[in-house]
PDB file of N, CA and C in Angstrom:
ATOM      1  N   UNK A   1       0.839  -1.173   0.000  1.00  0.00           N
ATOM      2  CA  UNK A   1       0.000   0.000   0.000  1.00  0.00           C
ATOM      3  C   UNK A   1       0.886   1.239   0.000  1.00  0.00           C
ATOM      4  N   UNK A   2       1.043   2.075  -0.832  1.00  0.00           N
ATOM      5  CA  UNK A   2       1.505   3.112  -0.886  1.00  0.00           C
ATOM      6  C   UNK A   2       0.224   4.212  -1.293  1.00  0.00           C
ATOM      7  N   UNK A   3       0.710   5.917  -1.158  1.00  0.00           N
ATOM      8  CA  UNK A   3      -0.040   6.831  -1.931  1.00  0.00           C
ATOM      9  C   UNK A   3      -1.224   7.354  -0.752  1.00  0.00           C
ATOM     10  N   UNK A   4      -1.883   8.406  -1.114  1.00  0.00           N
ATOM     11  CA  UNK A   4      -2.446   9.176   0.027  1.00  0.00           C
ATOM     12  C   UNK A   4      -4.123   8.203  -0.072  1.00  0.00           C
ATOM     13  N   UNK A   5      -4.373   7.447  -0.798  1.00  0.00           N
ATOM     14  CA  UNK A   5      -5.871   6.456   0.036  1.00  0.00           C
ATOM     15  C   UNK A   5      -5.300   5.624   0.439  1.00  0.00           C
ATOM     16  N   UNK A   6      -3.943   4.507   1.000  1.00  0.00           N
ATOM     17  CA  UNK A   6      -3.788   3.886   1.334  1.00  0.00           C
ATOM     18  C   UNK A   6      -3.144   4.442   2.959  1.00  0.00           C
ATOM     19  N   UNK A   7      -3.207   6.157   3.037  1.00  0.00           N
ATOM     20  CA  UNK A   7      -2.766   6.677   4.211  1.00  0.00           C
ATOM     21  C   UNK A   7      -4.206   7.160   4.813  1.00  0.00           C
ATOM     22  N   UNK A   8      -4.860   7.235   4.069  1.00  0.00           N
ATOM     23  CA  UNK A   8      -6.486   7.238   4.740  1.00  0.00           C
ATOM     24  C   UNK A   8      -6.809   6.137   5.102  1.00  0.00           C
ATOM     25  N   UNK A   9      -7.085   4.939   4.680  1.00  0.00           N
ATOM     26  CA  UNK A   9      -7.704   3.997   5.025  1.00  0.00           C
ATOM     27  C   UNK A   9      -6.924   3.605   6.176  1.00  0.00           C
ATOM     28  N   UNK A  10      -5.719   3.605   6.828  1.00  0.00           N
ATOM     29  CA  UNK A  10      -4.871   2.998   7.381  1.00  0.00           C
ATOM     30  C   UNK A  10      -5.341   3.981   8.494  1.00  0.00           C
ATOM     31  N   UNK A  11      -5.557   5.309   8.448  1.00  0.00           N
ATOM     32  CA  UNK A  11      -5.915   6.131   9.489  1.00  0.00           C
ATOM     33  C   UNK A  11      -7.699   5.876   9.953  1.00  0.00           C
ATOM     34  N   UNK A  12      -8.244   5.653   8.971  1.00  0.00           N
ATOM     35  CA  UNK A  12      -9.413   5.095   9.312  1.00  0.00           C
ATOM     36  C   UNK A  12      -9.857   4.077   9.949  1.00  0.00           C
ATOM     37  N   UNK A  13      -8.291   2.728   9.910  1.00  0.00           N
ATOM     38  CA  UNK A  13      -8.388   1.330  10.535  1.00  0.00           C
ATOM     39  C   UNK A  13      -8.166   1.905  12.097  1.00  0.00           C
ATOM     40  N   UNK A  14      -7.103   2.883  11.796  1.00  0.00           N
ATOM     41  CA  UNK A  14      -6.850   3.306  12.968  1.00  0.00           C
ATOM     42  C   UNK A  14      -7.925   3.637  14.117  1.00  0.00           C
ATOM     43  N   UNK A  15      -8.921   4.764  13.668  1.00  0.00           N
ATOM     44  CA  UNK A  15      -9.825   5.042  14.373  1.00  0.00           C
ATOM     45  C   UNK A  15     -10.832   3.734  15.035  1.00  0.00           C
ATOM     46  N   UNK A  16     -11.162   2.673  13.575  1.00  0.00           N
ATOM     47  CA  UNK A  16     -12.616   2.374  14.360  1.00  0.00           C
ATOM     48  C   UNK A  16     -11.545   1.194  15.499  1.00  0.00           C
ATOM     49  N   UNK A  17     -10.388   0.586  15.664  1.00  0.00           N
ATOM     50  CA  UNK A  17      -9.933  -0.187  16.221  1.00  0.00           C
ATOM     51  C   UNK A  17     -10.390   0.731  17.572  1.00  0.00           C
ATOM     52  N   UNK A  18      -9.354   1.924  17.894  1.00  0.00           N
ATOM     53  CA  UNK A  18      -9.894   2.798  19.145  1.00  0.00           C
ATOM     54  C   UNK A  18     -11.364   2.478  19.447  1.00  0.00           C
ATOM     55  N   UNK A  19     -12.126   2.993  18.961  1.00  0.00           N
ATOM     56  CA  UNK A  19     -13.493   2.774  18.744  1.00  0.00           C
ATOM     57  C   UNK A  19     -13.787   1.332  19.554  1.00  0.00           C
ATOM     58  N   UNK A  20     -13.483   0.725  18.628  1.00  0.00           N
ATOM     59  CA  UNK A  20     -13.851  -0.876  19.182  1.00  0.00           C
ATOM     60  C   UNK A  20     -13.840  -1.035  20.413  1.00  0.00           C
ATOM     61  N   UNK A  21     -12.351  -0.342  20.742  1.00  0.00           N
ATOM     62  CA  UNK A  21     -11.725  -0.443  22.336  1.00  0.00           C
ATOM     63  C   UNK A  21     -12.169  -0.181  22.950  1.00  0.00           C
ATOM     64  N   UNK A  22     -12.503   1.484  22.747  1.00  0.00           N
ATOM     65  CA  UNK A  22     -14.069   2.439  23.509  1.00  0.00           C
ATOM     66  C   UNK A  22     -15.199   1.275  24.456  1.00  0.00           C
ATOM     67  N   UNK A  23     -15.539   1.006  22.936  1.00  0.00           N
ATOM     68  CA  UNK A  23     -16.569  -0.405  23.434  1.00  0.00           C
ATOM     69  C   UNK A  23     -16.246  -1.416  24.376  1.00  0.00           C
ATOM     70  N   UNK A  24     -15.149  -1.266  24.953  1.00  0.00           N
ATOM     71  CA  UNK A  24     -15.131  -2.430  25.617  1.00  0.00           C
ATOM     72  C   UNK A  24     -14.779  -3.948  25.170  1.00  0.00           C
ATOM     73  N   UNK A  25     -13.939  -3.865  24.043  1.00  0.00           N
ATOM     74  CA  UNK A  25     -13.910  -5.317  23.417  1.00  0.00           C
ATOM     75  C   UNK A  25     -12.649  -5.652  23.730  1.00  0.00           C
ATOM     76  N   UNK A  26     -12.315  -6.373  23.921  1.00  0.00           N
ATOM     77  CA  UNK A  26     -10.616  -7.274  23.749  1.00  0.00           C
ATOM     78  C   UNK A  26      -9.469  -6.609  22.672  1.00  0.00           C
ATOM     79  N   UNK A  27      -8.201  -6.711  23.420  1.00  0.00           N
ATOM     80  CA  UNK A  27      -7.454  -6.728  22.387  1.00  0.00           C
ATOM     81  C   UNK A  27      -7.544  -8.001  21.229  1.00  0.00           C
ATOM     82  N   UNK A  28      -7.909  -8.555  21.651  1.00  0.00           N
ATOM     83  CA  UNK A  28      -7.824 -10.116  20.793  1.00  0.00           C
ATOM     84  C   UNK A  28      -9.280 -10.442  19.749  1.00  0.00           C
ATOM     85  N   UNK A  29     -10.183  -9.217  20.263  1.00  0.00           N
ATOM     86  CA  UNK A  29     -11.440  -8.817  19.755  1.00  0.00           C
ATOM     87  C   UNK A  29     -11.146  -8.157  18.560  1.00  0.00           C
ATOM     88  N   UNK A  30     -10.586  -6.869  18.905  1.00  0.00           N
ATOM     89  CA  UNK A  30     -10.210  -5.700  18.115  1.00  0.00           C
ATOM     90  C   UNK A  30      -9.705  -6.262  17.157  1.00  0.00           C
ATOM     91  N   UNK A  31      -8.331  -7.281  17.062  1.00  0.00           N
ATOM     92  CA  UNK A  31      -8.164  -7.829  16.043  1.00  0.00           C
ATOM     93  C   UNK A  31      -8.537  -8.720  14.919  1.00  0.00           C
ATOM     94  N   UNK A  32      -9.439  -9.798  15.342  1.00  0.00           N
ATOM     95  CA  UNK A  32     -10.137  -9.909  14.789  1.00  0.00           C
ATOM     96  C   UNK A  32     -11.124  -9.613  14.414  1.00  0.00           C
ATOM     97  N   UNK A  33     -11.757  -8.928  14.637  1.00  0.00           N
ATOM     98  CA  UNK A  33     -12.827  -7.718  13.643  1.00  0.00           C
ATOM     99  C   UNK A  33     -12.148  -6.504  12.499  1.00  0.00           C
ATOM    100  N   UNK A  34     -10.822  -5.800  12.957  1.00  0.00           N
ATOM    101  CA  UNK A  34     -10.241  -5.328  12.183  1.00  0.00           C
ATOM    102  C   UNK A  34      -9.122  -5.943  11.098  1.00  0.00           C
ATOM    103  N   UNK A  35      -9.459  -7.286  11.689  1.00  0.00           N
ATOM    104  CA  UNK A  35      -8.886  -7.824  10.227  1.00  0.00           C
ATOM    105  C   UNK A  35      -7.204  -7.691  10.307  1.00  0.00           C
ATOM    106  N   UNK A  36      -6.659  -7.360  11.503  1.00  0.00           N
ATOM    107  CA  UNK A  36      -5.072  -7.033  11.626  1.00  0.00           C
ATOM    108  C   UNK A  36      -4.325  -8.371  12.759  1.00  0.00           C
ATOM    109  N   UNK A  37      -3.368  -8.362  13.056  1.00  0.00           N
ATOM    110  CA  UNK A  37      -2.807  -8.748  13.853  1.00  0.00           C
ATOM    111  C   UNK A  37      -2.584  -8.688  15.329  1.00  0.00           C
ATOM    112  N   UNK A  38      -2.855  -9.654  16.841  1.00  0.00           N
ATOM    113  CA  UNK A  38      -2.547  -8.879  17.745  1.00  0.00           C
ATOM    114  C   UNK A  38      -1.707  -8.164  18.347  1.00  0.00           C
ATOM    115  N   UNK A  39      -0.732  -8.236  17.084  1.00  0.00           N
ATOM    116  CA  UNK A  39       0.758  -7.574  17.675  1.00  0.00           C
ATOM    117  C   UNK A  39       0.528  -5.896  17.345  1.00  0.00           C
ATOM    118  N   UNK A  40      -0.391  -5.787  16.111  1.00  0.00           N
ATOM    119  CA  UNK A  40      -0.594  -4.697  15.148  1.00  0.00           C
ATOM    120  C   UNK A  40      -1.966  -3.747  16.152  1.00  0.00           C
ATOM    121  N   UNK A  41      -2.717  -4.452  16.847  1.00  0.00           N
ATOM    122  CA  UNK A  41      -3.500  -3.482  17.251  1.00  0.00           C
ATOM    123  C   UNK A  41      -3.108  -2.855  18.111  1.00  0.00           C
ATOM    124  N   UNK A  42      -2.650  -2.929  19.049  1.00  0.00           N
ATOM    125  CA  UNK A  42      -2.179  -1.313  20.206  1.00  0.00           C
ATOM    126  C   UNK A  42      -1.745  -0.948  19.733  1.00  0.00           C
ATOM    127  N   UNK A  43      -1.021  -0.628  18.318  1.00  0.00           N
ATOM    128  CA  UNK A  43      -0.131   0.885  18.245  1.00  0.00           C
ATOM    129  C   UNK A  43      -1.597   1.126  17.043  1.00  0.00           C
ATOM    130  N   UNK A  44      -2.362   0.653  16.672  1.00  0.00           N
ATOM    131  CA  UNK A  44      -3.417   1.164  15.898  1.00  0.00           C
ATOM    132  C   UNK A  44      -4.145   1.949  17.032  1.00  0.00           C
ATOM    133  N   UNK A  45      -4.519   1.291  17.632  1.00  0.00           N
ATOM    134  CA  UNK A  45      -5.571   1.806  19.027  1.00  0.00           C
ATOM    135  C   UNK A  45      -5.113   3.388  19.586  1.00  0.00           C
ATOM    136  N   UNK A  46      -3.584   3.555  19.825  1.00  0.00           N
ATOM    137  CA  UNK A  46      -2.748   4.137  20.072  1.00  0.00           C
ATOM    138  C   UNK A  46      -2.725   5.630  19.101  1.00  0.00           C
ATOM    139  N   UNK A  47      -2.533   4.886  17.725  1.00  0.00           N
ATOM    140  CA  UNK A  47      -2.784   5.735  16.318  1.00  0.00           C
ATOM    141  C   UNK A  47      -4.181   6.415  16.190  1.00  0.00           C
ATOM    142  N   UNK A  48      -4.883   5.529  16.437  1.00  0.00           N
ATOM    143  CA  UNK A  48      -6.752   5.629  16.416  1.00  0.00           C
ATOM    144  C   UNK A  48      -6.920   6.954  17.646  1.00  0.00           C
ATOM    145  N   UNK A  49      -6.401   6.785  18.871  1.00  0.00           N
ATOM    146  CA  UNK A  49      -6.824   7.554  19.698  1.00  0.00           C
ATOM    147  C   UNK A  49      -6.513   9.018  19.680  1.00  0.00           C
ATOM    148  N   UNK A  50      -5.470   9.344  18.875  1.00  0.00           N
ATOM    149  CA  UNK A  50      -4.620  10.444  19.045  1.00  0.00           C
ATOM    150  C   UNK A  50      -5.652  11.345  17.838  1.00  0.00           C
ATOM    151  N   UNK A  51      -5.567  10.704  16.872  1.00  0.00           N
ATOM    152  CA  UNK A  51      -6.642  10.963  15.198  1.00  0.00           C
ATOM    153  C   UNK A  51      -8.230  11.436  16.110  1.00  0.00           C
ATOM    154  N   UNK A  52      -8.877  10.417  16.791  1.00  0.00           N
ATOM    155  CA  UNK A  52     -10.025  10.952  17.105  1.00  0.00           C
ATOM    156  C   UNK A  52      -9.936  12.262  18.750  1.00  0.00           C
ATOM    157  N   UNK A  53      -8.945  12.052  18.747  1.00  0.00           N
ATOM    158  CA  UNK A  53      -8.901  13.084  20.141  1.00  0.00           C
ATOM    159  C   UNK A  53      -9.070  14.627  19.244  1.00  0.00           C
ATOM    160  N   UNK A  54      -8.073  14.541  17.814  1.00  0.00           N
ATOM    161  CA  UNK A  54      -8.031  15.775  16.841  1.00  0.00           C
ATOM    162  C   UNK A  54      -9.721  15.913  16.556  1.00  0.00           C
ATOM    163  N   UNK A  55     -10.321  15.166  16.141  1.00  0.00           N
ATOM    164  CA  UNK A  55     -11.890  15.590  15.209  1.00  0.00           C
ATOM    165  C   UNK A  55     -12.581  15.357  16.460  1.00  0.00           C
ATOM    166  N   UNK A  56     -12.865  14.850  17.521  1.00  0.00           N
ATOM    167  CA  UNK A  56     -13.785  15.220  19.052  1.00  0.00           C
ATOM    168  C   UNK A  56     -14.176  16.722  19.436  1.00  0.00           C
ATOM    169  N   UNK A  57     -15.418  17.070  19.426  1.00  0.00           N
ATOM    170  CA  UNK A  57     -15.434  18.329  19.588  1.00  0.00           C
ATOM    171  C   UNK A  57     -15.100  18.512  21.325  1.00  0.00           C
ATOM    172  N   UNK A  58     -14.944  19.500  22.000  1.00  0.00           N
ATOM    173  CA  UNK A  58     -13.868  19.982  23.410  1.00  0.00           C
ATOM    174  C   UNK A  58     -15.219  19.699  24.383  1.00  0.00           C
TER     175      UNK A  58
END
């Protein structure tokens, strides 16, 4: 994946993983629903949280 939709979508995996987390689901959840690895989701979650802390209104 290279190029600026493959840096959106990757920021978008980012978010709903956070999301997921929000919810209350497993790390081991998160990954399998997002389709990634469990090694790969906390720094998504991590990535995800920082992205939606920016667009959250105060």
């Amino acid at each position: 994946m290279s190029g600026y939709g493959a840096h959106l979508r990757g920021q978008h995996l980012a978010k709903r993983c956070a999301k997921l987390r929000r919810e209350g689901l497993s790390l081991s959840e998160v990954a399998r629903i997002a389709g990634v690895t469990k090694e790969q989701v906390s720094t998504k979650i991590q990535l995800g949280e920082r992205l939606l802390s920016l667009t959250e209104p105060a």
